[in-house]
PDB file of N, CA and C in Angstrom:
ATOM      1  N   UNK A   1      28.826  14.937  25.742  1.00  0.00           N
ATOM      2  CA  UNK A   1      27.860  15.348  24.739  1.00  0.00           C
ATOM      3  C   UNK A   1      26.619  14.494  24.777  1.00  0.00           C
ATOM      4  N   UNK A   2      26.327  13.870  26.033  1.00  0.00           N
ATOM      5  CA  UNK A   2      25.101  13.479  25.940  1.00  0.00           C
ATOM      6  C   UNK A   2      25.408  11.765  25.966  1.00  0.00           C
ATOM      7  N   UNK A   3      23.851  11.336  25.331  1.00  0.00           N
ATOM      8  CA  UNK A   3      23.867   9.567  25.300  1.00  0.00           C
ATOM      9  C   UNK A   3      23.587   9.651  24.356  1.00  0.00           C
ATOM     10  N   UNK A   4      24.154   9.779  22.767  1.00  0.00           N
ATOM     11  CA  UNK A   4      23.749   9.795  21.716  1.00  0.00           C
ATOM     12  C   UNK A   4      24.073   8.152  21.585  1.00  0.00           C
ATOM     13  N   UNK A   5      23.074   7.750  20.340  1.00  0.00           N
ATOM     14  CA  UNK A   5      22.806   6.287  20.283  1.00  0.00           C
ATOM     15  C   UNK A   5      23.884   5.854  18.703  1.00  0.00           C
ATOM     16  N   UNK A   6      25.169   4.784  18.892  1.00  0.00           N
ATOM     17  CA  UNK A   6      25.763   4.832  17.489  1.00  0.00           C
ATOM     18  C   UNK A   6      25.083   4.577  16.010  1.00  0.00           C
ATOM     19  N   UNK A   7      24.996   5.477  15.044  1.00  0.00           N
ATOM     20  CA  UNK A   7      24.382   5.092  14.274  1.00  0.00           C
ATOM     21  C   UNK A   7      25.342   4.096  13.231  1.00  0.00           C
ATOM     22  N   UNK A   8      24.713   3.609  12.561  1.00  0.00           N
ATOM     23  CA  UNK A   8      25.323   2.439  11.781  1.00  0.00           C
ATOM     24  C   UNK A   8      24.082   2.631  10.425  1.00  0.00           C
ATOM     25  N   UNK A   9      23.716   3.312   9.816  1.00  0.00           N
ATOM     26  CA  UNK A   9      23.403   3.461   8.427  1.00  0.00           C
ATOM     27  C   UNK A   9      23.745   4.848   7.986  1.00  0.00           C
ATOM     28  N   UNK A  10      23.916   5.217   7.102  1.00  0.00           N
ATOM     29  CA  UNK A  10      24.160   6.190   5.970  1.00  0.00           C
ATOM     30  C   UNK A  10      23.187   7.091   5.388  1.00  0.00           C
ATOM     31  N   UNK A  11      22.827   8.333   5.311  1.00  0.00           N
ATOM     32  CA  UNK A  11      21.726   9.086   4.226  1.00  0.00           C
ATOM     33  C   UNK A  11      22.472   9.394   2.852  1.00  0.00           C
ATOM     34  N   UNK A  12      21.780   9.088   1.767  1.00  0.00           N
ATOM     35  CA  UNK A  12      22.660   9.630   0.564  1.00  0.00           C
ATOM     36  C   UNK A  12      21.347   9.968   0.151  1.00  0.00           C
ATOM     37  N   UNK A  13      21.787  11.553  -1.093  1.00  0.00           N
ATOM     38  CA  UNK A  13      20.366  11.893  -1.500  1.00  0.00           C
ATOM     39  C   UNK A  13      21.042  12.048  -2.733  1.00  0.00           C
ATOM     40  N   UNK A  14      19.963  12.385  -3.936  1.00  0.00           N
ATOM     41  CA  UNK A  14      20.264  12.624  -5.061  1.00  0.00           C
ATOM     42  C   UNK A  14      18.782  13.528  -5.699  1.00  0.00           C
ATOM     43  N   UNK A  15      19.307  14.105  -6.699  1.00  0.00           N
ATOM     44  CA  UNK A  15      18.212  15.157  -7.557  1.00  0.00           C
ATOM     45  C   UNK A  15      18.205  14.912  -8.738  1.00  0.00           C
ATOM     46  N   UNK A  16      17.416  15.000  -9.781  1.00  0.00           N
ATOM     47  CA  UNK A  16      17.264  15.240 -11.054  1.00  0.00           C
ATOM     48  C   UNK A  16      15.916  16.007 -11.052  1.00  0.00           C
ATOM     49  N   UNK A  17      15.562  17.031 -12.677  1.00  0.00           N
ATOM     50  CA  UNK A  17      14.798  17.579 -12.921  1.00  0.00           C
ATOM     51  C   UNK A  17      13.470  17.061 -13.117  1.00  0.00           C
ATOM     52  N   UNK A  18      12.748  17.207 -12.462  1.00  0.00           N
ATOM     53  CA  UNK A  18      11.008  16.774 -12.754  1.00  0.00           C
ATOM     54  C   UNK A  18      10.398  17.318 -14.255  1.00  0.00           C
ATOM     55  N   UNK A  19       9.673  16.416 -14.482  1.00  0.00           N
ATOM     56  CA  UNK A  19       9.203  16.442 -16.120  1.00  0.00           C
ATOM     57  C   UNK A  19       7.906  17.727 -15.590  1.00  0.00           C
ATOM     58  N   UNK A  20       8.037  18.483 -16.643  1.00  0.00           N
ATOM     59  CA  UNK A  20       7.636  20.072 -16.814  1.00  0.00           C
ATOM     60  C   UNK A  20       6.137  19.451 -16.843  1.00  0.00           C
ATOM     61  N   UNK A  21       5.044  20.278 -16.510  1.00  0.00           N
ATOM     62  CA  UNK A  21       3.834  20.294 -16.481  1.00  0.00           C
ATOM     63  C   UNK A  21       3.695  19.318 -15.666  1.00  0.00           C
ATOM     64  N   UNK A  22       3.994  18.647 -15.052  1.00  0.00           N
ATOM     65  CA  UNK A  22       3.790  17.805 -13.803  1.00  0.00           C
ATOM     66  C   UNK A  22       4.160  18.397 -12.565  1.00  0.00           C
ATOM     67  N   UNK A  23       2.805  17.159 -11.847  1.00  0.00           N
ATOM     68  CA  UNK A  23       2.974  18.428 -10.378  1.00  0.00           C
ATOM     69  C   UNK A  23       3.695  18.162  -9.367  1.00  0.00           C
ATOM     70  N   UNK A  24       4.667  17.728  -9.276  1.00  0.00           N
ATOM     71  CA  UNK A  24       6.307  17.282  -8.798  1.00  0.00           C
ATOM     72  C   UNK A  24       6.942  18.234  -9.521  1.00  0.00           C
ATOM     73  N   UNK A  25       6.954  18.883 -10.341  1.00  0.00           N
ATOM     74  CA  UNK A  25       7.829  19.655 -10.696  1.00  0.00           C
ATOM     75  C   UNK A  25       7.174  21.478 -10.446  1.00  0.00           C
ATOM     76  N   UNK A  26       5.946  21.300 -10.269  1.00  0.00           N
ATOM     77  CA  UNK A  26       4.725  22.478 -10.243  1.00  0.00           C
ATOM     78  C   UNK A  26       5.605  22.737  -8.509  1.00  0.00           C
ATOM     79  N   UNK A  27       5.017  22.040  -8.291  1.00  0.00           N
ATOM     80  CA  UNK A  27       5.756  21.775  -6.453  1.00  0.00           C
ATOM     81  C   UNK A  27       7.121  21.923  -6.118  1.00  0.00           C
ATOM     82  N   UNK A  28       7.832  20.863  -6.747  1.00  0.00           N
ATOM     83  CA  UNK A  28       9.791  21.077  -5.735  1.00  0.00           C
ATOM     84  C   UNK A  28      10.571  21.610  -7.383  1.00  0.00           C
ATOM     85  N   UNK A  29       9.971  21.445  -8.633  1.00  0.00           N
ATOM     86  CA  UNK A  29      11.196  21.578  -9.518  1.00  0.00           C
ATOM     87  C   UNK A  29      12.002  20.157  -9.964  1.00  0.00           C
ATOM     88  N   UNK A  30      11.864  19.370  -8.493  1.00  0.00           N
ATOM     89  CA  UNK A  30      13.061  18.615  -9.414  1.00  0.00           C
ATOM     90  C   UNK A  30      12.347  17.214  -8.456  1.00  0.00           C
ATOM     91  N   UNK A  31      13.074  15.828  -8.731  1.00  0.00           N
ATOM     92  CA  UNK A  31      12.873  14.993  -7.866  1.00  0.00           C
ATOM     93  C   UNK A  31      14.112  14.470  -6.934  1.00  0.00           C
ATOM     94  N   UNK A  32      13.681  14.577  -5.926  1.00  0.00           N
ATOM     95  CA  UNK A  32      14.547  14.201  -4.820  1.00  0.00           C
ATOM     96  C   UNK A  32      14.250  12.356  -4.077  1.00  0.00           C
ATOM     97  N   UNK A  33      15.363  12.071  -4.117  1.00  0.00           N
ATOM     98  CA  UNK A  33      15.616  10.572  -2.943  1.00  0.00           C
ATOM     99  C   UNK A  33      16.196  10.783  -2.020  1.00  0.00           C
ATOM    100  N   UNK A  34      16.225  10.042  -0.923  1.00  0.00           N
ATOM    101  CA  UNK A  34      16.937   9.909   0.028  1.00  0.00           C
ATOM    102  C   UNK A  34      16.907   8.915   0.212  1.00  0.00           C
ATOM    103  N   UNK A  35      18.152   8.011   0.369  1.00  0.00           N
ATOM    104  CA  UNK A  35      18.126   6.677   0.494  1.00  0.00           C
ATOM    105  C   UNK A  35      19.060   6.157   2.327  1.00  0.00           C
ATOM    106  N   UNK A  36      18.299   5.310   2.967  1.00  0.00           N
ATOM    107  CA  UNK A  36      19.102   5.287   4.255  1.00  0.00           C
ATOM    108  C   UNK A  36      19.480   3.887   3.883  1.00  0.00           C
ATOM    109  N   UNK A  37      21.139   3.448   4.013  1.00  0.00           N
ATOM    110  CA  UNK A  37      21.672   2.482   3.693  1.00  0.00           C
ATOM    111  C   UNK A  37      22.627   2.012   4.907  1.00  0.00           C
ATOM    112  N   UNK A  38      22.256   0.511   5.439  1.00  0.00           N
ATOM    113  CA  UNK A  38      23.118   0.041   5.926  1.00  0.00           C
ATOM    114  C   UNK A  38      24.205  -0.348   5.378  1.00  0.00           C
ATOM    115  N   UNK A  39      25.586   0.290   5.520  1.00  0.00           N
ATOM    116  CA  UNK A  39      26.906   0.015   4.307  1.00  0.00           C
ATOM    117  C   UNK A  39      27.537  -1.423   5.054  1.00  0.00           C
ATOM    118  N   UNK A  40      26.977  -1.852   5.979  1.00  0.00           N
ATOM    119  CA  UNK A  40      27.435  -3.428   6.078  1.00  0.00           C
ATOM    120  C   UNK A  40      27.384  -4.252   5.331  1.00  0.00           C
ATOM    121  N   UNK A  41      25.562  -4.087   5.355  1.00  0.00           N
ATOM    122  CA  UNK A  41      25.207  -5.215   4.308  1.00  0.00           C
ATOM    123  C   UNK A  41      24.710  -4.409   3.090  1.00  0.00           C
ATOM    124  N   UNK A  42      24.780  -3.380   2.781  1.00  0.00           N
ATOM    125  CA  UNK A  42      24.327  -2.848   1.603  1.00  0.00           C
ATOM    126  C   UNK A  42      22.666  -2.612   1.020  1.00  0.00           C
ATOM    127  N   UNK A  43      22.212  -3.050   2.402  1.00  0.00           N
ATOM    128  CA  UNK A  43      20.523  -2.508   2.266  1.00  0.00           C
ATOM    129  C   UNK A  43      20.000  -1.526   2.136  1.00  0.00           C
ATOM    130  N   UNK A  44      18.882  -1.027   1.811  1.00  0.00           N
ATOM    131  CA  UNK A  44      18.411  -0.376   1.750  1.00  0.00           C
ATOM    132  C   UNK A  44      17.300  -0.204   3.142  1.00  0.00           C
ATOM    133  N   UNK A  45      17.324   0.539   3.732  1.00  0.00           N
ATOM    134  CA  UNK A  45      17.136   0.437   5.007  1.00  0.00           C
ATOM    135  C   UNK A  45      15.621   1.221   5.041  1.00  0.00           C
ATOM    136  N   UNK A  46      15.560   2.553   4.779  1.00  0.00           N
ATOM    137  CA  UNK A  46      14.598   3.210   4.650  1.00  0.00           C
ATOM    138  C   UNK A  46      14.662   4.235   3.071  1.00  0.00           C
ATOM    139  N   UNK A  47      13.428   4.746   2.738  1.00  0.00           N
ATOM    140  CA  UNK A  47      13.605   5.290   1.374  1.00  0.00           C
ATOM    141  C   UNK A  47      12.600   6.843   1.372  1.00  0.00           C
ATOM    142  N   UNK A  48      13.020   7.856   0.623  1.00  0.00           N
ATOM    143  CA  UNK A  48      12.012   8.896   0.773  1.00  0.00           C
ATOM    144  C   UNK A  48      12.179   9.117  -0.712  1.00  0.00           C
ATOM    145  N   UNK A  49      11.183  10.168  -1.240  1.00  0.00           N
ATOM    146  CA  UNK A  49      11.223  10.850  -2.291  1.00  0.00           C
ATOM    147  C   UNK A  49      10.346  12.200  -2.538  1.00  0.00           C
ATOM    148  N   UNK A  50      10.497  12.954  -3.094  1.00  0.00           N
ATOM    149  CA  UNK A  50       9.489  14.289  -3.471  1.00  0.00           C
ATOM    150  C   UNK A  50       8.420  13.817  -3.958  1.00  0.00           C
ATOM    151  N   UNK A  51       7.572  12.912  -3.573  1.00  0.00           N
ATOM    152  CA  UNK A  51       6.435  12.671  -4.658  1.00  0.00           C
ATOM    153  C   UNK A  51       5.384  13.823  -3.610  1.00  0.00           C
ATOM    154  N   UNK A  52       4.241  14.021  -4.182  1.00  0.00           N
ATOM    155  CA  UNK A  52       3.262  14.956  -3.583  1.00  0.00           C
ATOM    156  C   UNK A  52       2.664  13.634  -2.713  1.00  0.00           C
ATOM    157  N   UNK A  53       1.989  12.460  -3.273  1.00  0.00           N
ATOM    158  CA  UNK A  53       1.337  11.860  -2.740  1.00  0.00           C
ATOM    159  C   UNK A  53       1.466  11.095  -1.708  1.00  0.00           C
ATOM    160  N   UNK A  54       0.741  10.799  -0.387  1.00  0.00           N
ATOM    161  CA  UNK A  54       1.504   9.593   0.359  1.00  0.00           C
ATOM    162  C   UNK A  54       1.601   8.122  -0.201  1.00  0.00           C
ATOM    163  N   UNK A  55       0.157   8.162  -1.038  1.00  0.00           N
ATOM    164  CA  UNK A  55       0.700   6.903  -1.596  1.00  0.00           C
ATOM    165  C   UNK A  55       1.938   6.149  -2.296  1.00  0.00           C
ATOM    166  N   UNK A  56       2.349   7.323  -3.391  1.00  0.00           N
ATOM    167  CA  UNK A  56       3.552   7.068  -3.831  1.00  0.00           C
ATOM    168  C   UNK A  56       4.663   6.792  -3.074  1.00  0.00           C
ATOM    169  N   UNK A  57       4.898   7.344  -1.683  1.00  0.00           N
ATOM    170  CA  UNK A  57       5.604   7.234  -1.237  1.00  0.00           C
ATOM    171  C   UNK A  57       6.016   6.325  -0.804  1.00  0.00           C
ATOM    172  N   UNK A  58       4.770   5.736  -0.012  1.00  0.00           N
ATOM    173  CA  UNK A  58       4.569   4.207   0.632  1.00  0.00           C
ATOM    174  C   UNK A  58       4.732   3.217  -0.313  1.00  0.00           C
ATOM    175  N   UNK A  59       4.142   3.558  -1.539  1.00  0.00           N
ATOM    176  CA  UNK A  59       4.603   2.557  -2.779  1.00  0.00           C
ATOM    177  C   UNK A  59       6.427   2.064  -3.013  1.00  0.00           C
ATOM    178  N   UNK A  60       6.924   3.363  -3.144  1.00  0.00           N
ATOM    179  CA  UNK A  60       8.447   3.498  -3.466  1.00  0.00           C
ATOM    180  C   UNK A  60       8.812   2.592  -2.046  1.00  0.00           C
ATOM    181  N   UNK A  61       8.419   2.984  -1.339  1.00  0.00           N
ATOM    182  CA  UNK A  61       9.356   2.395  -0.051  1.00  0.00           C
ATOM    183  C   UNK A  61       9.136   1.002   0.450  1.00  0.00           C
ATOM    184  N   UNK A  62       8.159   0.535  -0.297  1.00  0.00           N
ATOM    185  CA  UNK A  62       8.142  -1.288  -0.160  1.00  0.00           C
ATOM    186  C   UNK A  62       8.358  -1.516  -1.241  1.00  0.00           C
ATOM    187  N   UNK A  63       8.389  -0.791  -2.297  1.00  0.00           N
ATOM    188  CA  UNK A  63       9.681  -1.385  -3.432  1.00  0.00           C
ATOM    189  C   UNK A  63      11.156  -1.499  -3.488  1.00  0.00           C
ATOM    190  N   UNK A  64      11.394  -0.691  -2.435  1.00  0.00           N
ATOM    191  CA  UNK A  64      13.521  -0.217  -2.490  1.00  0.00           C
ATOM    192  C   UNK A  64      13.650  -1.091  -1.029  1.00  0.00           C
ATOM    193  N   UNK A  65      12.449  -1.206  -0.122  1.00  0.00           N
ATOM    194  CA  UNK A  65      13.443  -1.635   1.470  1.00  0.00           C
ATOM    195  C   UNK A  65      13.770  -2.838   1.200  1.00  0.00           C
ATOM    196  N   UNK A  66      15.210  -2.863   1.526  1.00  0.00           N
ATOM    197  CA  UNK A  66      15.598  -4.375   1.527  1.00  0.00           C
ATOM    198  C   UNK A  66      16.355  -4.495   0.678  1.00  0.00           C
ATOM    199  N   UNK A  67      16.262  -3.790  -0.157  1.00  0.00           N
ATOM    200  CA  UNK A  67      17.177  -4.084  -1.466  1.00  0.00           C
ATOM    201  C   UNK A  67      18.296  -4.060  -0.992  1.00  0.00           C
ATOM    202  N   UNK A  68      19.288  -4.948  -1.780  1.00  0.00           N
ATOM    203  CA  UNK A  68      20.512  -5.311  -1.413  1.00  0.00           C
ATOM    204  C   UNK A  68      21.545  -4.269  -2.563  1.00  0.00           C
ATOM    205  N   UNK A  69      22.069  -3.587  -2.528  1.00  0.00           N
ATOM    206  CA  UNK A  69      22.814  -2.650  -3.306  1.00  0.00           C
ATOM    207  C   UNK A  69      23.939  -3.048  -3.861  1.00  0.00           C
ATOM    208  N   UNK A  70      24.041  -4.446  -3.247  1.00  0.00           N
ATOM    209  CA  UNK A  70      25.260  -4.914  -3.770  1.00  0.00           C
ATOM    210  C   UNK A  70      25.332  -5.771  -4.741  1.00  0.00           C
ATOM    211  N   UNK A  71      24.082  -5.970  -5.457  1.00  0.00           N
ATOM    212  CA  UNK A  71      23.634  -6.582  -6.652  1.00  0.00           C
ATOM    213  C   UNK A  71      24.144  -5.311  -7.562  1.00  0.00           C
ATOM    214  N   UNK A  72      24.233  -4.426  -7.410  1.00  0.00           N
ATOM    215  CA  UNK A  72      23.972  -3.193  -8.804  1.00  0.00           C
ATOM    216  C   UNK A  72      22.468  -2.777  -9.064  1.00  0.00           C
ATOM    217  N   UNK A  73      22.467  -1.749  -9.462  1.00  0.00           N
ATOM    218  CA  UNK A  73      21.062  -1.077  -9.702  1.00  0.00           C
ATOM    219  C   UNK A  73      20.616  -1.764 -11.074  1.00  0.00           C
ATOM    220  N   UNK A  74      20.377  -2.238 -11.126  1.00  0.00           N
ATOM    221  CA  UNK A  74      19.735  -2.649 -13.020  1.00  0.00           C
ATOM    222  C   UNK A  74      18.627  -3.394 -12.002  1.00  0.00           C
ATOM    223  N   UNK A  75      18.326  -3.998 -11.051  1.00  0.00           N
ATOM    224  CA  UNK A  75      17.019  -5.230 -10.878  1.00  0.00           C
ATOM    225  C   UNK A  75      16.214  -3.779 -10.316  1.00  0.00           C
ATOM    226  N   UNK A  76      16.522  -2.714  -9.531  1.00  0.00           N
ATOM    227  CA  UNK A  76      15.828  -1.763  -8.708  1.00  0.00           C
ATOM    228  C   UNK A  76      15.478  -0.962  -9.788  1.00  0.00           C
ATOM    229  N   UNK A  77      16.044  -0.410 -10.719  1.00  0.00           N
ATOM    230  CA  UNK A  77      15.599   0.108 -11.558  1.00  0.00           C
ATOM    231  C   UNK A  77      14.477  -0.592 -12.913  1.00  0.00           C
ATOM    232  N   UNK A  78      14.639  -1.928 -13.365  1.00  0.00           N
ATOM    233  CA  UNK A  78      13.710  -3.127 -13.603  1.00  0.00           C
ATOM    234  C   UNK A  78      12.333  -2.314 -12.619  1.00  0.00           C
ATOM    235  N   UNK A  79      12.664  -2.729 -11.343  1.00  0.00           N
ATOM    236  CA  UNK A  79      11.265  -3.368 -10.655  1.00  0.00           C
ATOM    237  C   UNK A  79      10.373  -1.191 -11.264  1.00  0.00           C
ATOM    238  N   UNK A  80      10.920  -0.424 -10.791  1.00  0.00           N
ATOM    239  CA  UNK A  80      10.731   0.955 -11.275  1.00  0.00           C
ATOM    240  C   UNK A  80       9.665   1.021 -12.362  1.00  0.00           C
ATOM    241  N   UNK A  81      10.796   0.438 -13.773  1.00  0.00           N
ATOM    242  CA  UNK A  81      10.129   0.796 -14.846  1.00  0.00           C
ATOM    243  C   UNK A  81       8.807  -0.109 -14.865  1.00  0.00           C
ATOM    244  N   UNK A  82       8.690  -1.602 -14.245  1.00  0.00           N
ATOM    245  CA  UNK A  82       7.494  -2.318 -14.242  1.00  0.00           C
ATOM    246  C   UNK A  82       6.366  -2.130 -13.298  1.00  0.00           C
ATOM    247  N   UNK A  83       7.188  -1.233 -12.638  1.00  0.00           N
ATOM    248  CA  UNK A  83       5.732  -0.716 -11.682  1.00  0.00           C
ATOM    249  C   UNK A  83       5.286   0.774 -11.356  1.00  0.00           C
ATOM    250  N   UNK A  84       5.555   1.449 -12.280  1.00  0.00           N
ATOM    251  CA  UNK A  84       5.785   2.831 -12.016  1.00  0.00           C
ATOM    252  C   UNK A  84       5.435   3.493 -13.238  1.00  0.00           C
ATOM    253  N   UNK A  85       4.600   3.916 -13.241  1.00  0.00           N
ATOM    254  CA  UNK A  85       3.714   4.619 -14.943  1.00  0.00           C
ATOM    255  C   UNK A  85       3.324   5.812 -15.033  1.00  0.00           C
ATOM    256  N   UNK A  86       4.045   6.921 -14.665  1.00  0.00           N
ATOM    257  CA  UNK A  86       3.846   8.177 -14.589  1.00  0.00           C
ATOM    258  C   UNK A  86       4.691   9.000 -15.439  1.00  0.00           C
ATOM    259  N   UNK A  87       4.484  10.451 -15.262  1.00  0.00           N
ATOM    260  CA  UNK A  87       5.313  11.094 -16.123  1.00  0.00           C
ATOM    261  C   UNK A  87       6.776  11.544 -15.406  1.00  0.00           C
ATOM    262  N   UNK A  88       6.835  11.170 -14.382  1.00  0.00           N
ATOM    263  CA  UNK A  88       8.160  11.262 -14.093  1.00  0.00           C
ATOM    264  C   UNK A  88       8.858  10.072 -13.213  1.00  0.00           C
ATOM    265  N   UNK A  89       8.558   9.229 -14.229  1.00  0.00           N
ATOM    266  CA  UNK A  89       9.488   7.337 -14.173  1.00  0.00           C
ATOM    267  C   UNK A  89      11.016   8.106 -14.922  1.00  0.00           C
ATOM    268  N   UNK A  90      11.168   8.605 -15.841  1.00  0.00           N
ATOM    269  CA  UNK A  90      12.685   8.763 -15.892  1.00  0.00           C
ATOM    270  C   UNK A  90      13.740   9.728 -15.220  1.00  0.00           C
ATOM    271  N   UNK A  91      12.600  10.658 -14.567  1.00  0.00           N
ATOM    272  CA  UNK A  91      13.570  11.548 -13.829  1.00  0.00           C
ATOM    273  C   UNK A  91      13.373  10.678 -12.479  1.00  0.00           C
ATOM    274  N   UNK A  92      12.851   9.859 -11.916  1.00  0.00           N
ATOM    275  CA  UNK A  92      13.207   9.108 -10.795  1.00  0.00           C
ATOM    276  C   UNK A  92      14.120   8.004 -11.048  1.00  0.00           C
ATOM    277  N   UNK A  93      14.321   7.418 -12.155  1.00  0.00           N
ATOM    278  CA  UNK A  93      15.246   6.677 -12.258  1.00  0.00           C
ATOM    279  C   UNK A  93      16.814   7.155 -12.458  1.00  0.00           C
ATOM    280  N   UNK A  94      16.644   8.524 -12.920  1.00  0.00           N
ATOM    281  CA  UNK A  94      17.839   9.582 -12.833  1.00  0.00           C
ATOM    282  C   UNK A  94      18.306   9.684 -11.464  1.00  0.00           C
ATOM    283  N   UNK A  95      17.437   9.705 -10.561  1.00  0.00           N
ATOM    284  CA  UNK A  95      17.928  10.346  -9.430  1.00  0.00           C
ATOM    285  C   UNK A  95      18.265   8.805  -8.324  1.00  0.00           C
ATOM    286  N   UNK A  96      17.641   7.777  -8.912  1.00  0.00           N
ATOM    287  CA  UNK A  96      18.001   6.715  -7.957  1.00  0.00           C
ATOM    288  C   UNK A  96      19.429   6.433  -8.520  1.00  0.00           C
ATOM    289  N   UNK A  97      19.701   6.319  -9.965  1.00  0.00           N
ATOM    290  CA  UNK A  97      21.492   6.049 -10.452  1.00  0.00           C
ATOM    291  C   UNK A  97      21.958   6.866  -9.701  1.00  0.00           C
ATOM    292  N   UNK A  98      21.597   7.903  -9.838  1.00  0.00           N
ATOM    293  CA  UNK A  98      22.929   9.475  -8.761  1.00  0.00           C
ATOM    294  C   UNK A  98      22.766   8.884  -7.842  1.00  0.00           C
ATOM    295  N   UNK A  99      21.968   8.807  -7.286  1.00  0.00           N
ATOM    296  CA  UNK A  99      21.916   8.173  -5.473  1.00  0.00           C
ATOM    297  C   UNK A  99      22.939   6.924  -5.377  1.00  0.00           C
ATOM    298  N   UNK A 100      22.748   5.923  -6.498  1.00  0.00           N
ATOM    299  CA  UNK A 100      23.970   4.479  -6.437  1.00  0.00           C
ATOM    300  C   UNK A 100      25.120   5.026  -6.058  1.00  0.00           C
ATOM    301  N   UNK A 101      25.186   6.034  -7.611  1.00  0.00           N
ATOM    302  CA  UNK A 101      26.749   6.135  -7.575  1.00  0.00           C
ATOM    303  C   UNK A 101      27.681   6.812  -6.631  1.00  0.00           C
ATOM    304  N   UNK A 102      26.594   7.774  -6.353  1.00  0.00           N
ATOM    305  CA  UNK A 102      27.509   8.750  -5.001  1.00  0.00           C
ATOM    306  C   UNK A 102      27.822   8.065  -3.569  1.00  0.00           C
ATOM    307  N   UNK A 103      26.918   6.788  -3.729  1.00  0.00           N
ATOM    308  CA  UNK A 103      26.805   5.696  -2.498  1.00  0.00           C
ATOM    309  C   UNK A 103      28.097   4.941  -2.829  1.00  0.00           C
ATOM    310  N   UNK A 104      28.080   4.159  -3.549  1.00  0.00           N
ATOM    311  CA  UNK A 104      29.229   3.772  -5.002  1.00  0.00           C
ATOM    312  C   UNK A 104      30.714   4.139  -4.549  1.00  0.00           C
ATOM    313  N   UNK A 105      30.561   5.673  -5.136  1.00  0.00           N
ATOM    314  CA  UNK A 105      31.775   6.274  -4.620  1.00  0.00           C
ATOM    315  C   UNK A 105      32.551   6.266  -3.271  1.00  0.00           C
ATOM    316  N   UNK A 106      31.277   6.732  -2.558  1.00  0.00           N
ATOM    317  CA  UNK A 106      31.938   7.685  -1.370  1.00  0.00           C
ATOM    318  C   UNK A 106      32.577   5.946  -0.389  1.00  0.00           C
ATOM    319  N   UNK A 107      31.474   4.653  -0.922  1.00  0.00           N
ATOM    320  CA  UNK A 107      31.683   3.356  -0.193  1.00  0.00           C
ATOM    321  C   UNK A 107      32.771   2.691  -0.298  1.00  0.00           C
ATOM    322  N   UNK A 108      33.838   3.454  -1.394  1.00  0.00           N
ATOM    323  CA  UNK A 108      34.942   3.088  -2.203  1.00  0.00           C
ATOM    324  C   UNK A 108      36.153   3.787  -1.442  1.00  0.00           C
ATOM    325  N   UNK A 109      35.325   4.868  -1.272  1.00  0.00           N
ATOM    326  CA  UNK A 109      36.940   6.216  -0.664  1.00  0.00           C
ATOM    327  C   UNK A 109      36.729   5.577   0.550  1.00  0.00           C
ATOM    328  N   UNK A 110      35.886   5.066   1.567  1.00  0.00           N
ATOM    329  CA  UNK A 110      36.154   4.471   2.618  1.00  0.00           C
ATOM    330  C   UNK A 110      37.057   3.571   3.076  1.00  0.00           C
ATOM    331  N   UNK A 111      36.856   2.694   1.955  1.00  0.00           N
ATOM    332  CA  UNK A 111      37.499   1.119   2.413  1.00  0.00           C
ATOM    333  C   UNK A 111      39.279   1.639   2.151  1.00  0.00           C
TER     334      UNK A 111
END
């Protein structure tokens, strides 16, 4: 089947509903993450989200890389609410908990 290269990180995504009259929600409906996690060390490896803008994006993603997941989400969600002032800071913080926990979980049924 080829020379496929072993991967060694994880995609987990998660959704919650985008705040109405905003244009994240005008656009996809809802907000989406995708989080790429090395489950060795529990980093956060690479990060995406539904925002429209590139900036936001680039913003989010030198806020989450690196993060260590194995602290618990309360400091990632912290850094969020202190740097993040829009109308849809709580449906992204919705969708980064779903993203923990399903990471959470599924890192649990493994071991």
């Amino acid at each position: 089947m080829g020379n496929h290269k072993e991967l060694n990180t994880v995609l987990v995504t998660a959704y919650s509903k985008a705040p109405q009259g905003s244009a994240m929600y005008e656009a996809y409906k809802h907000t989406g993450i995708i989080l790429e996690i090395d489950p060795a060390t529990n980093e956060i490896i690479n990060v995406e989200f539904t925002f429209l803008a590139d900036l936001t994006k680039d913003f989010f993603r030198r806020m989450m890389v690196g993060y260590d997941l194995s602290n618990g989400i309360d400091e990632l969600i912290q850094r969020v609410e202190k740097h993040y002032f829009a109308p849809s800071t709580n449906s992204v913080i919705v969708a980064l908990k779903a993203a923990y926990k399903r990471y959470m979980e599924r890192l649990n049924q493994v071991k």
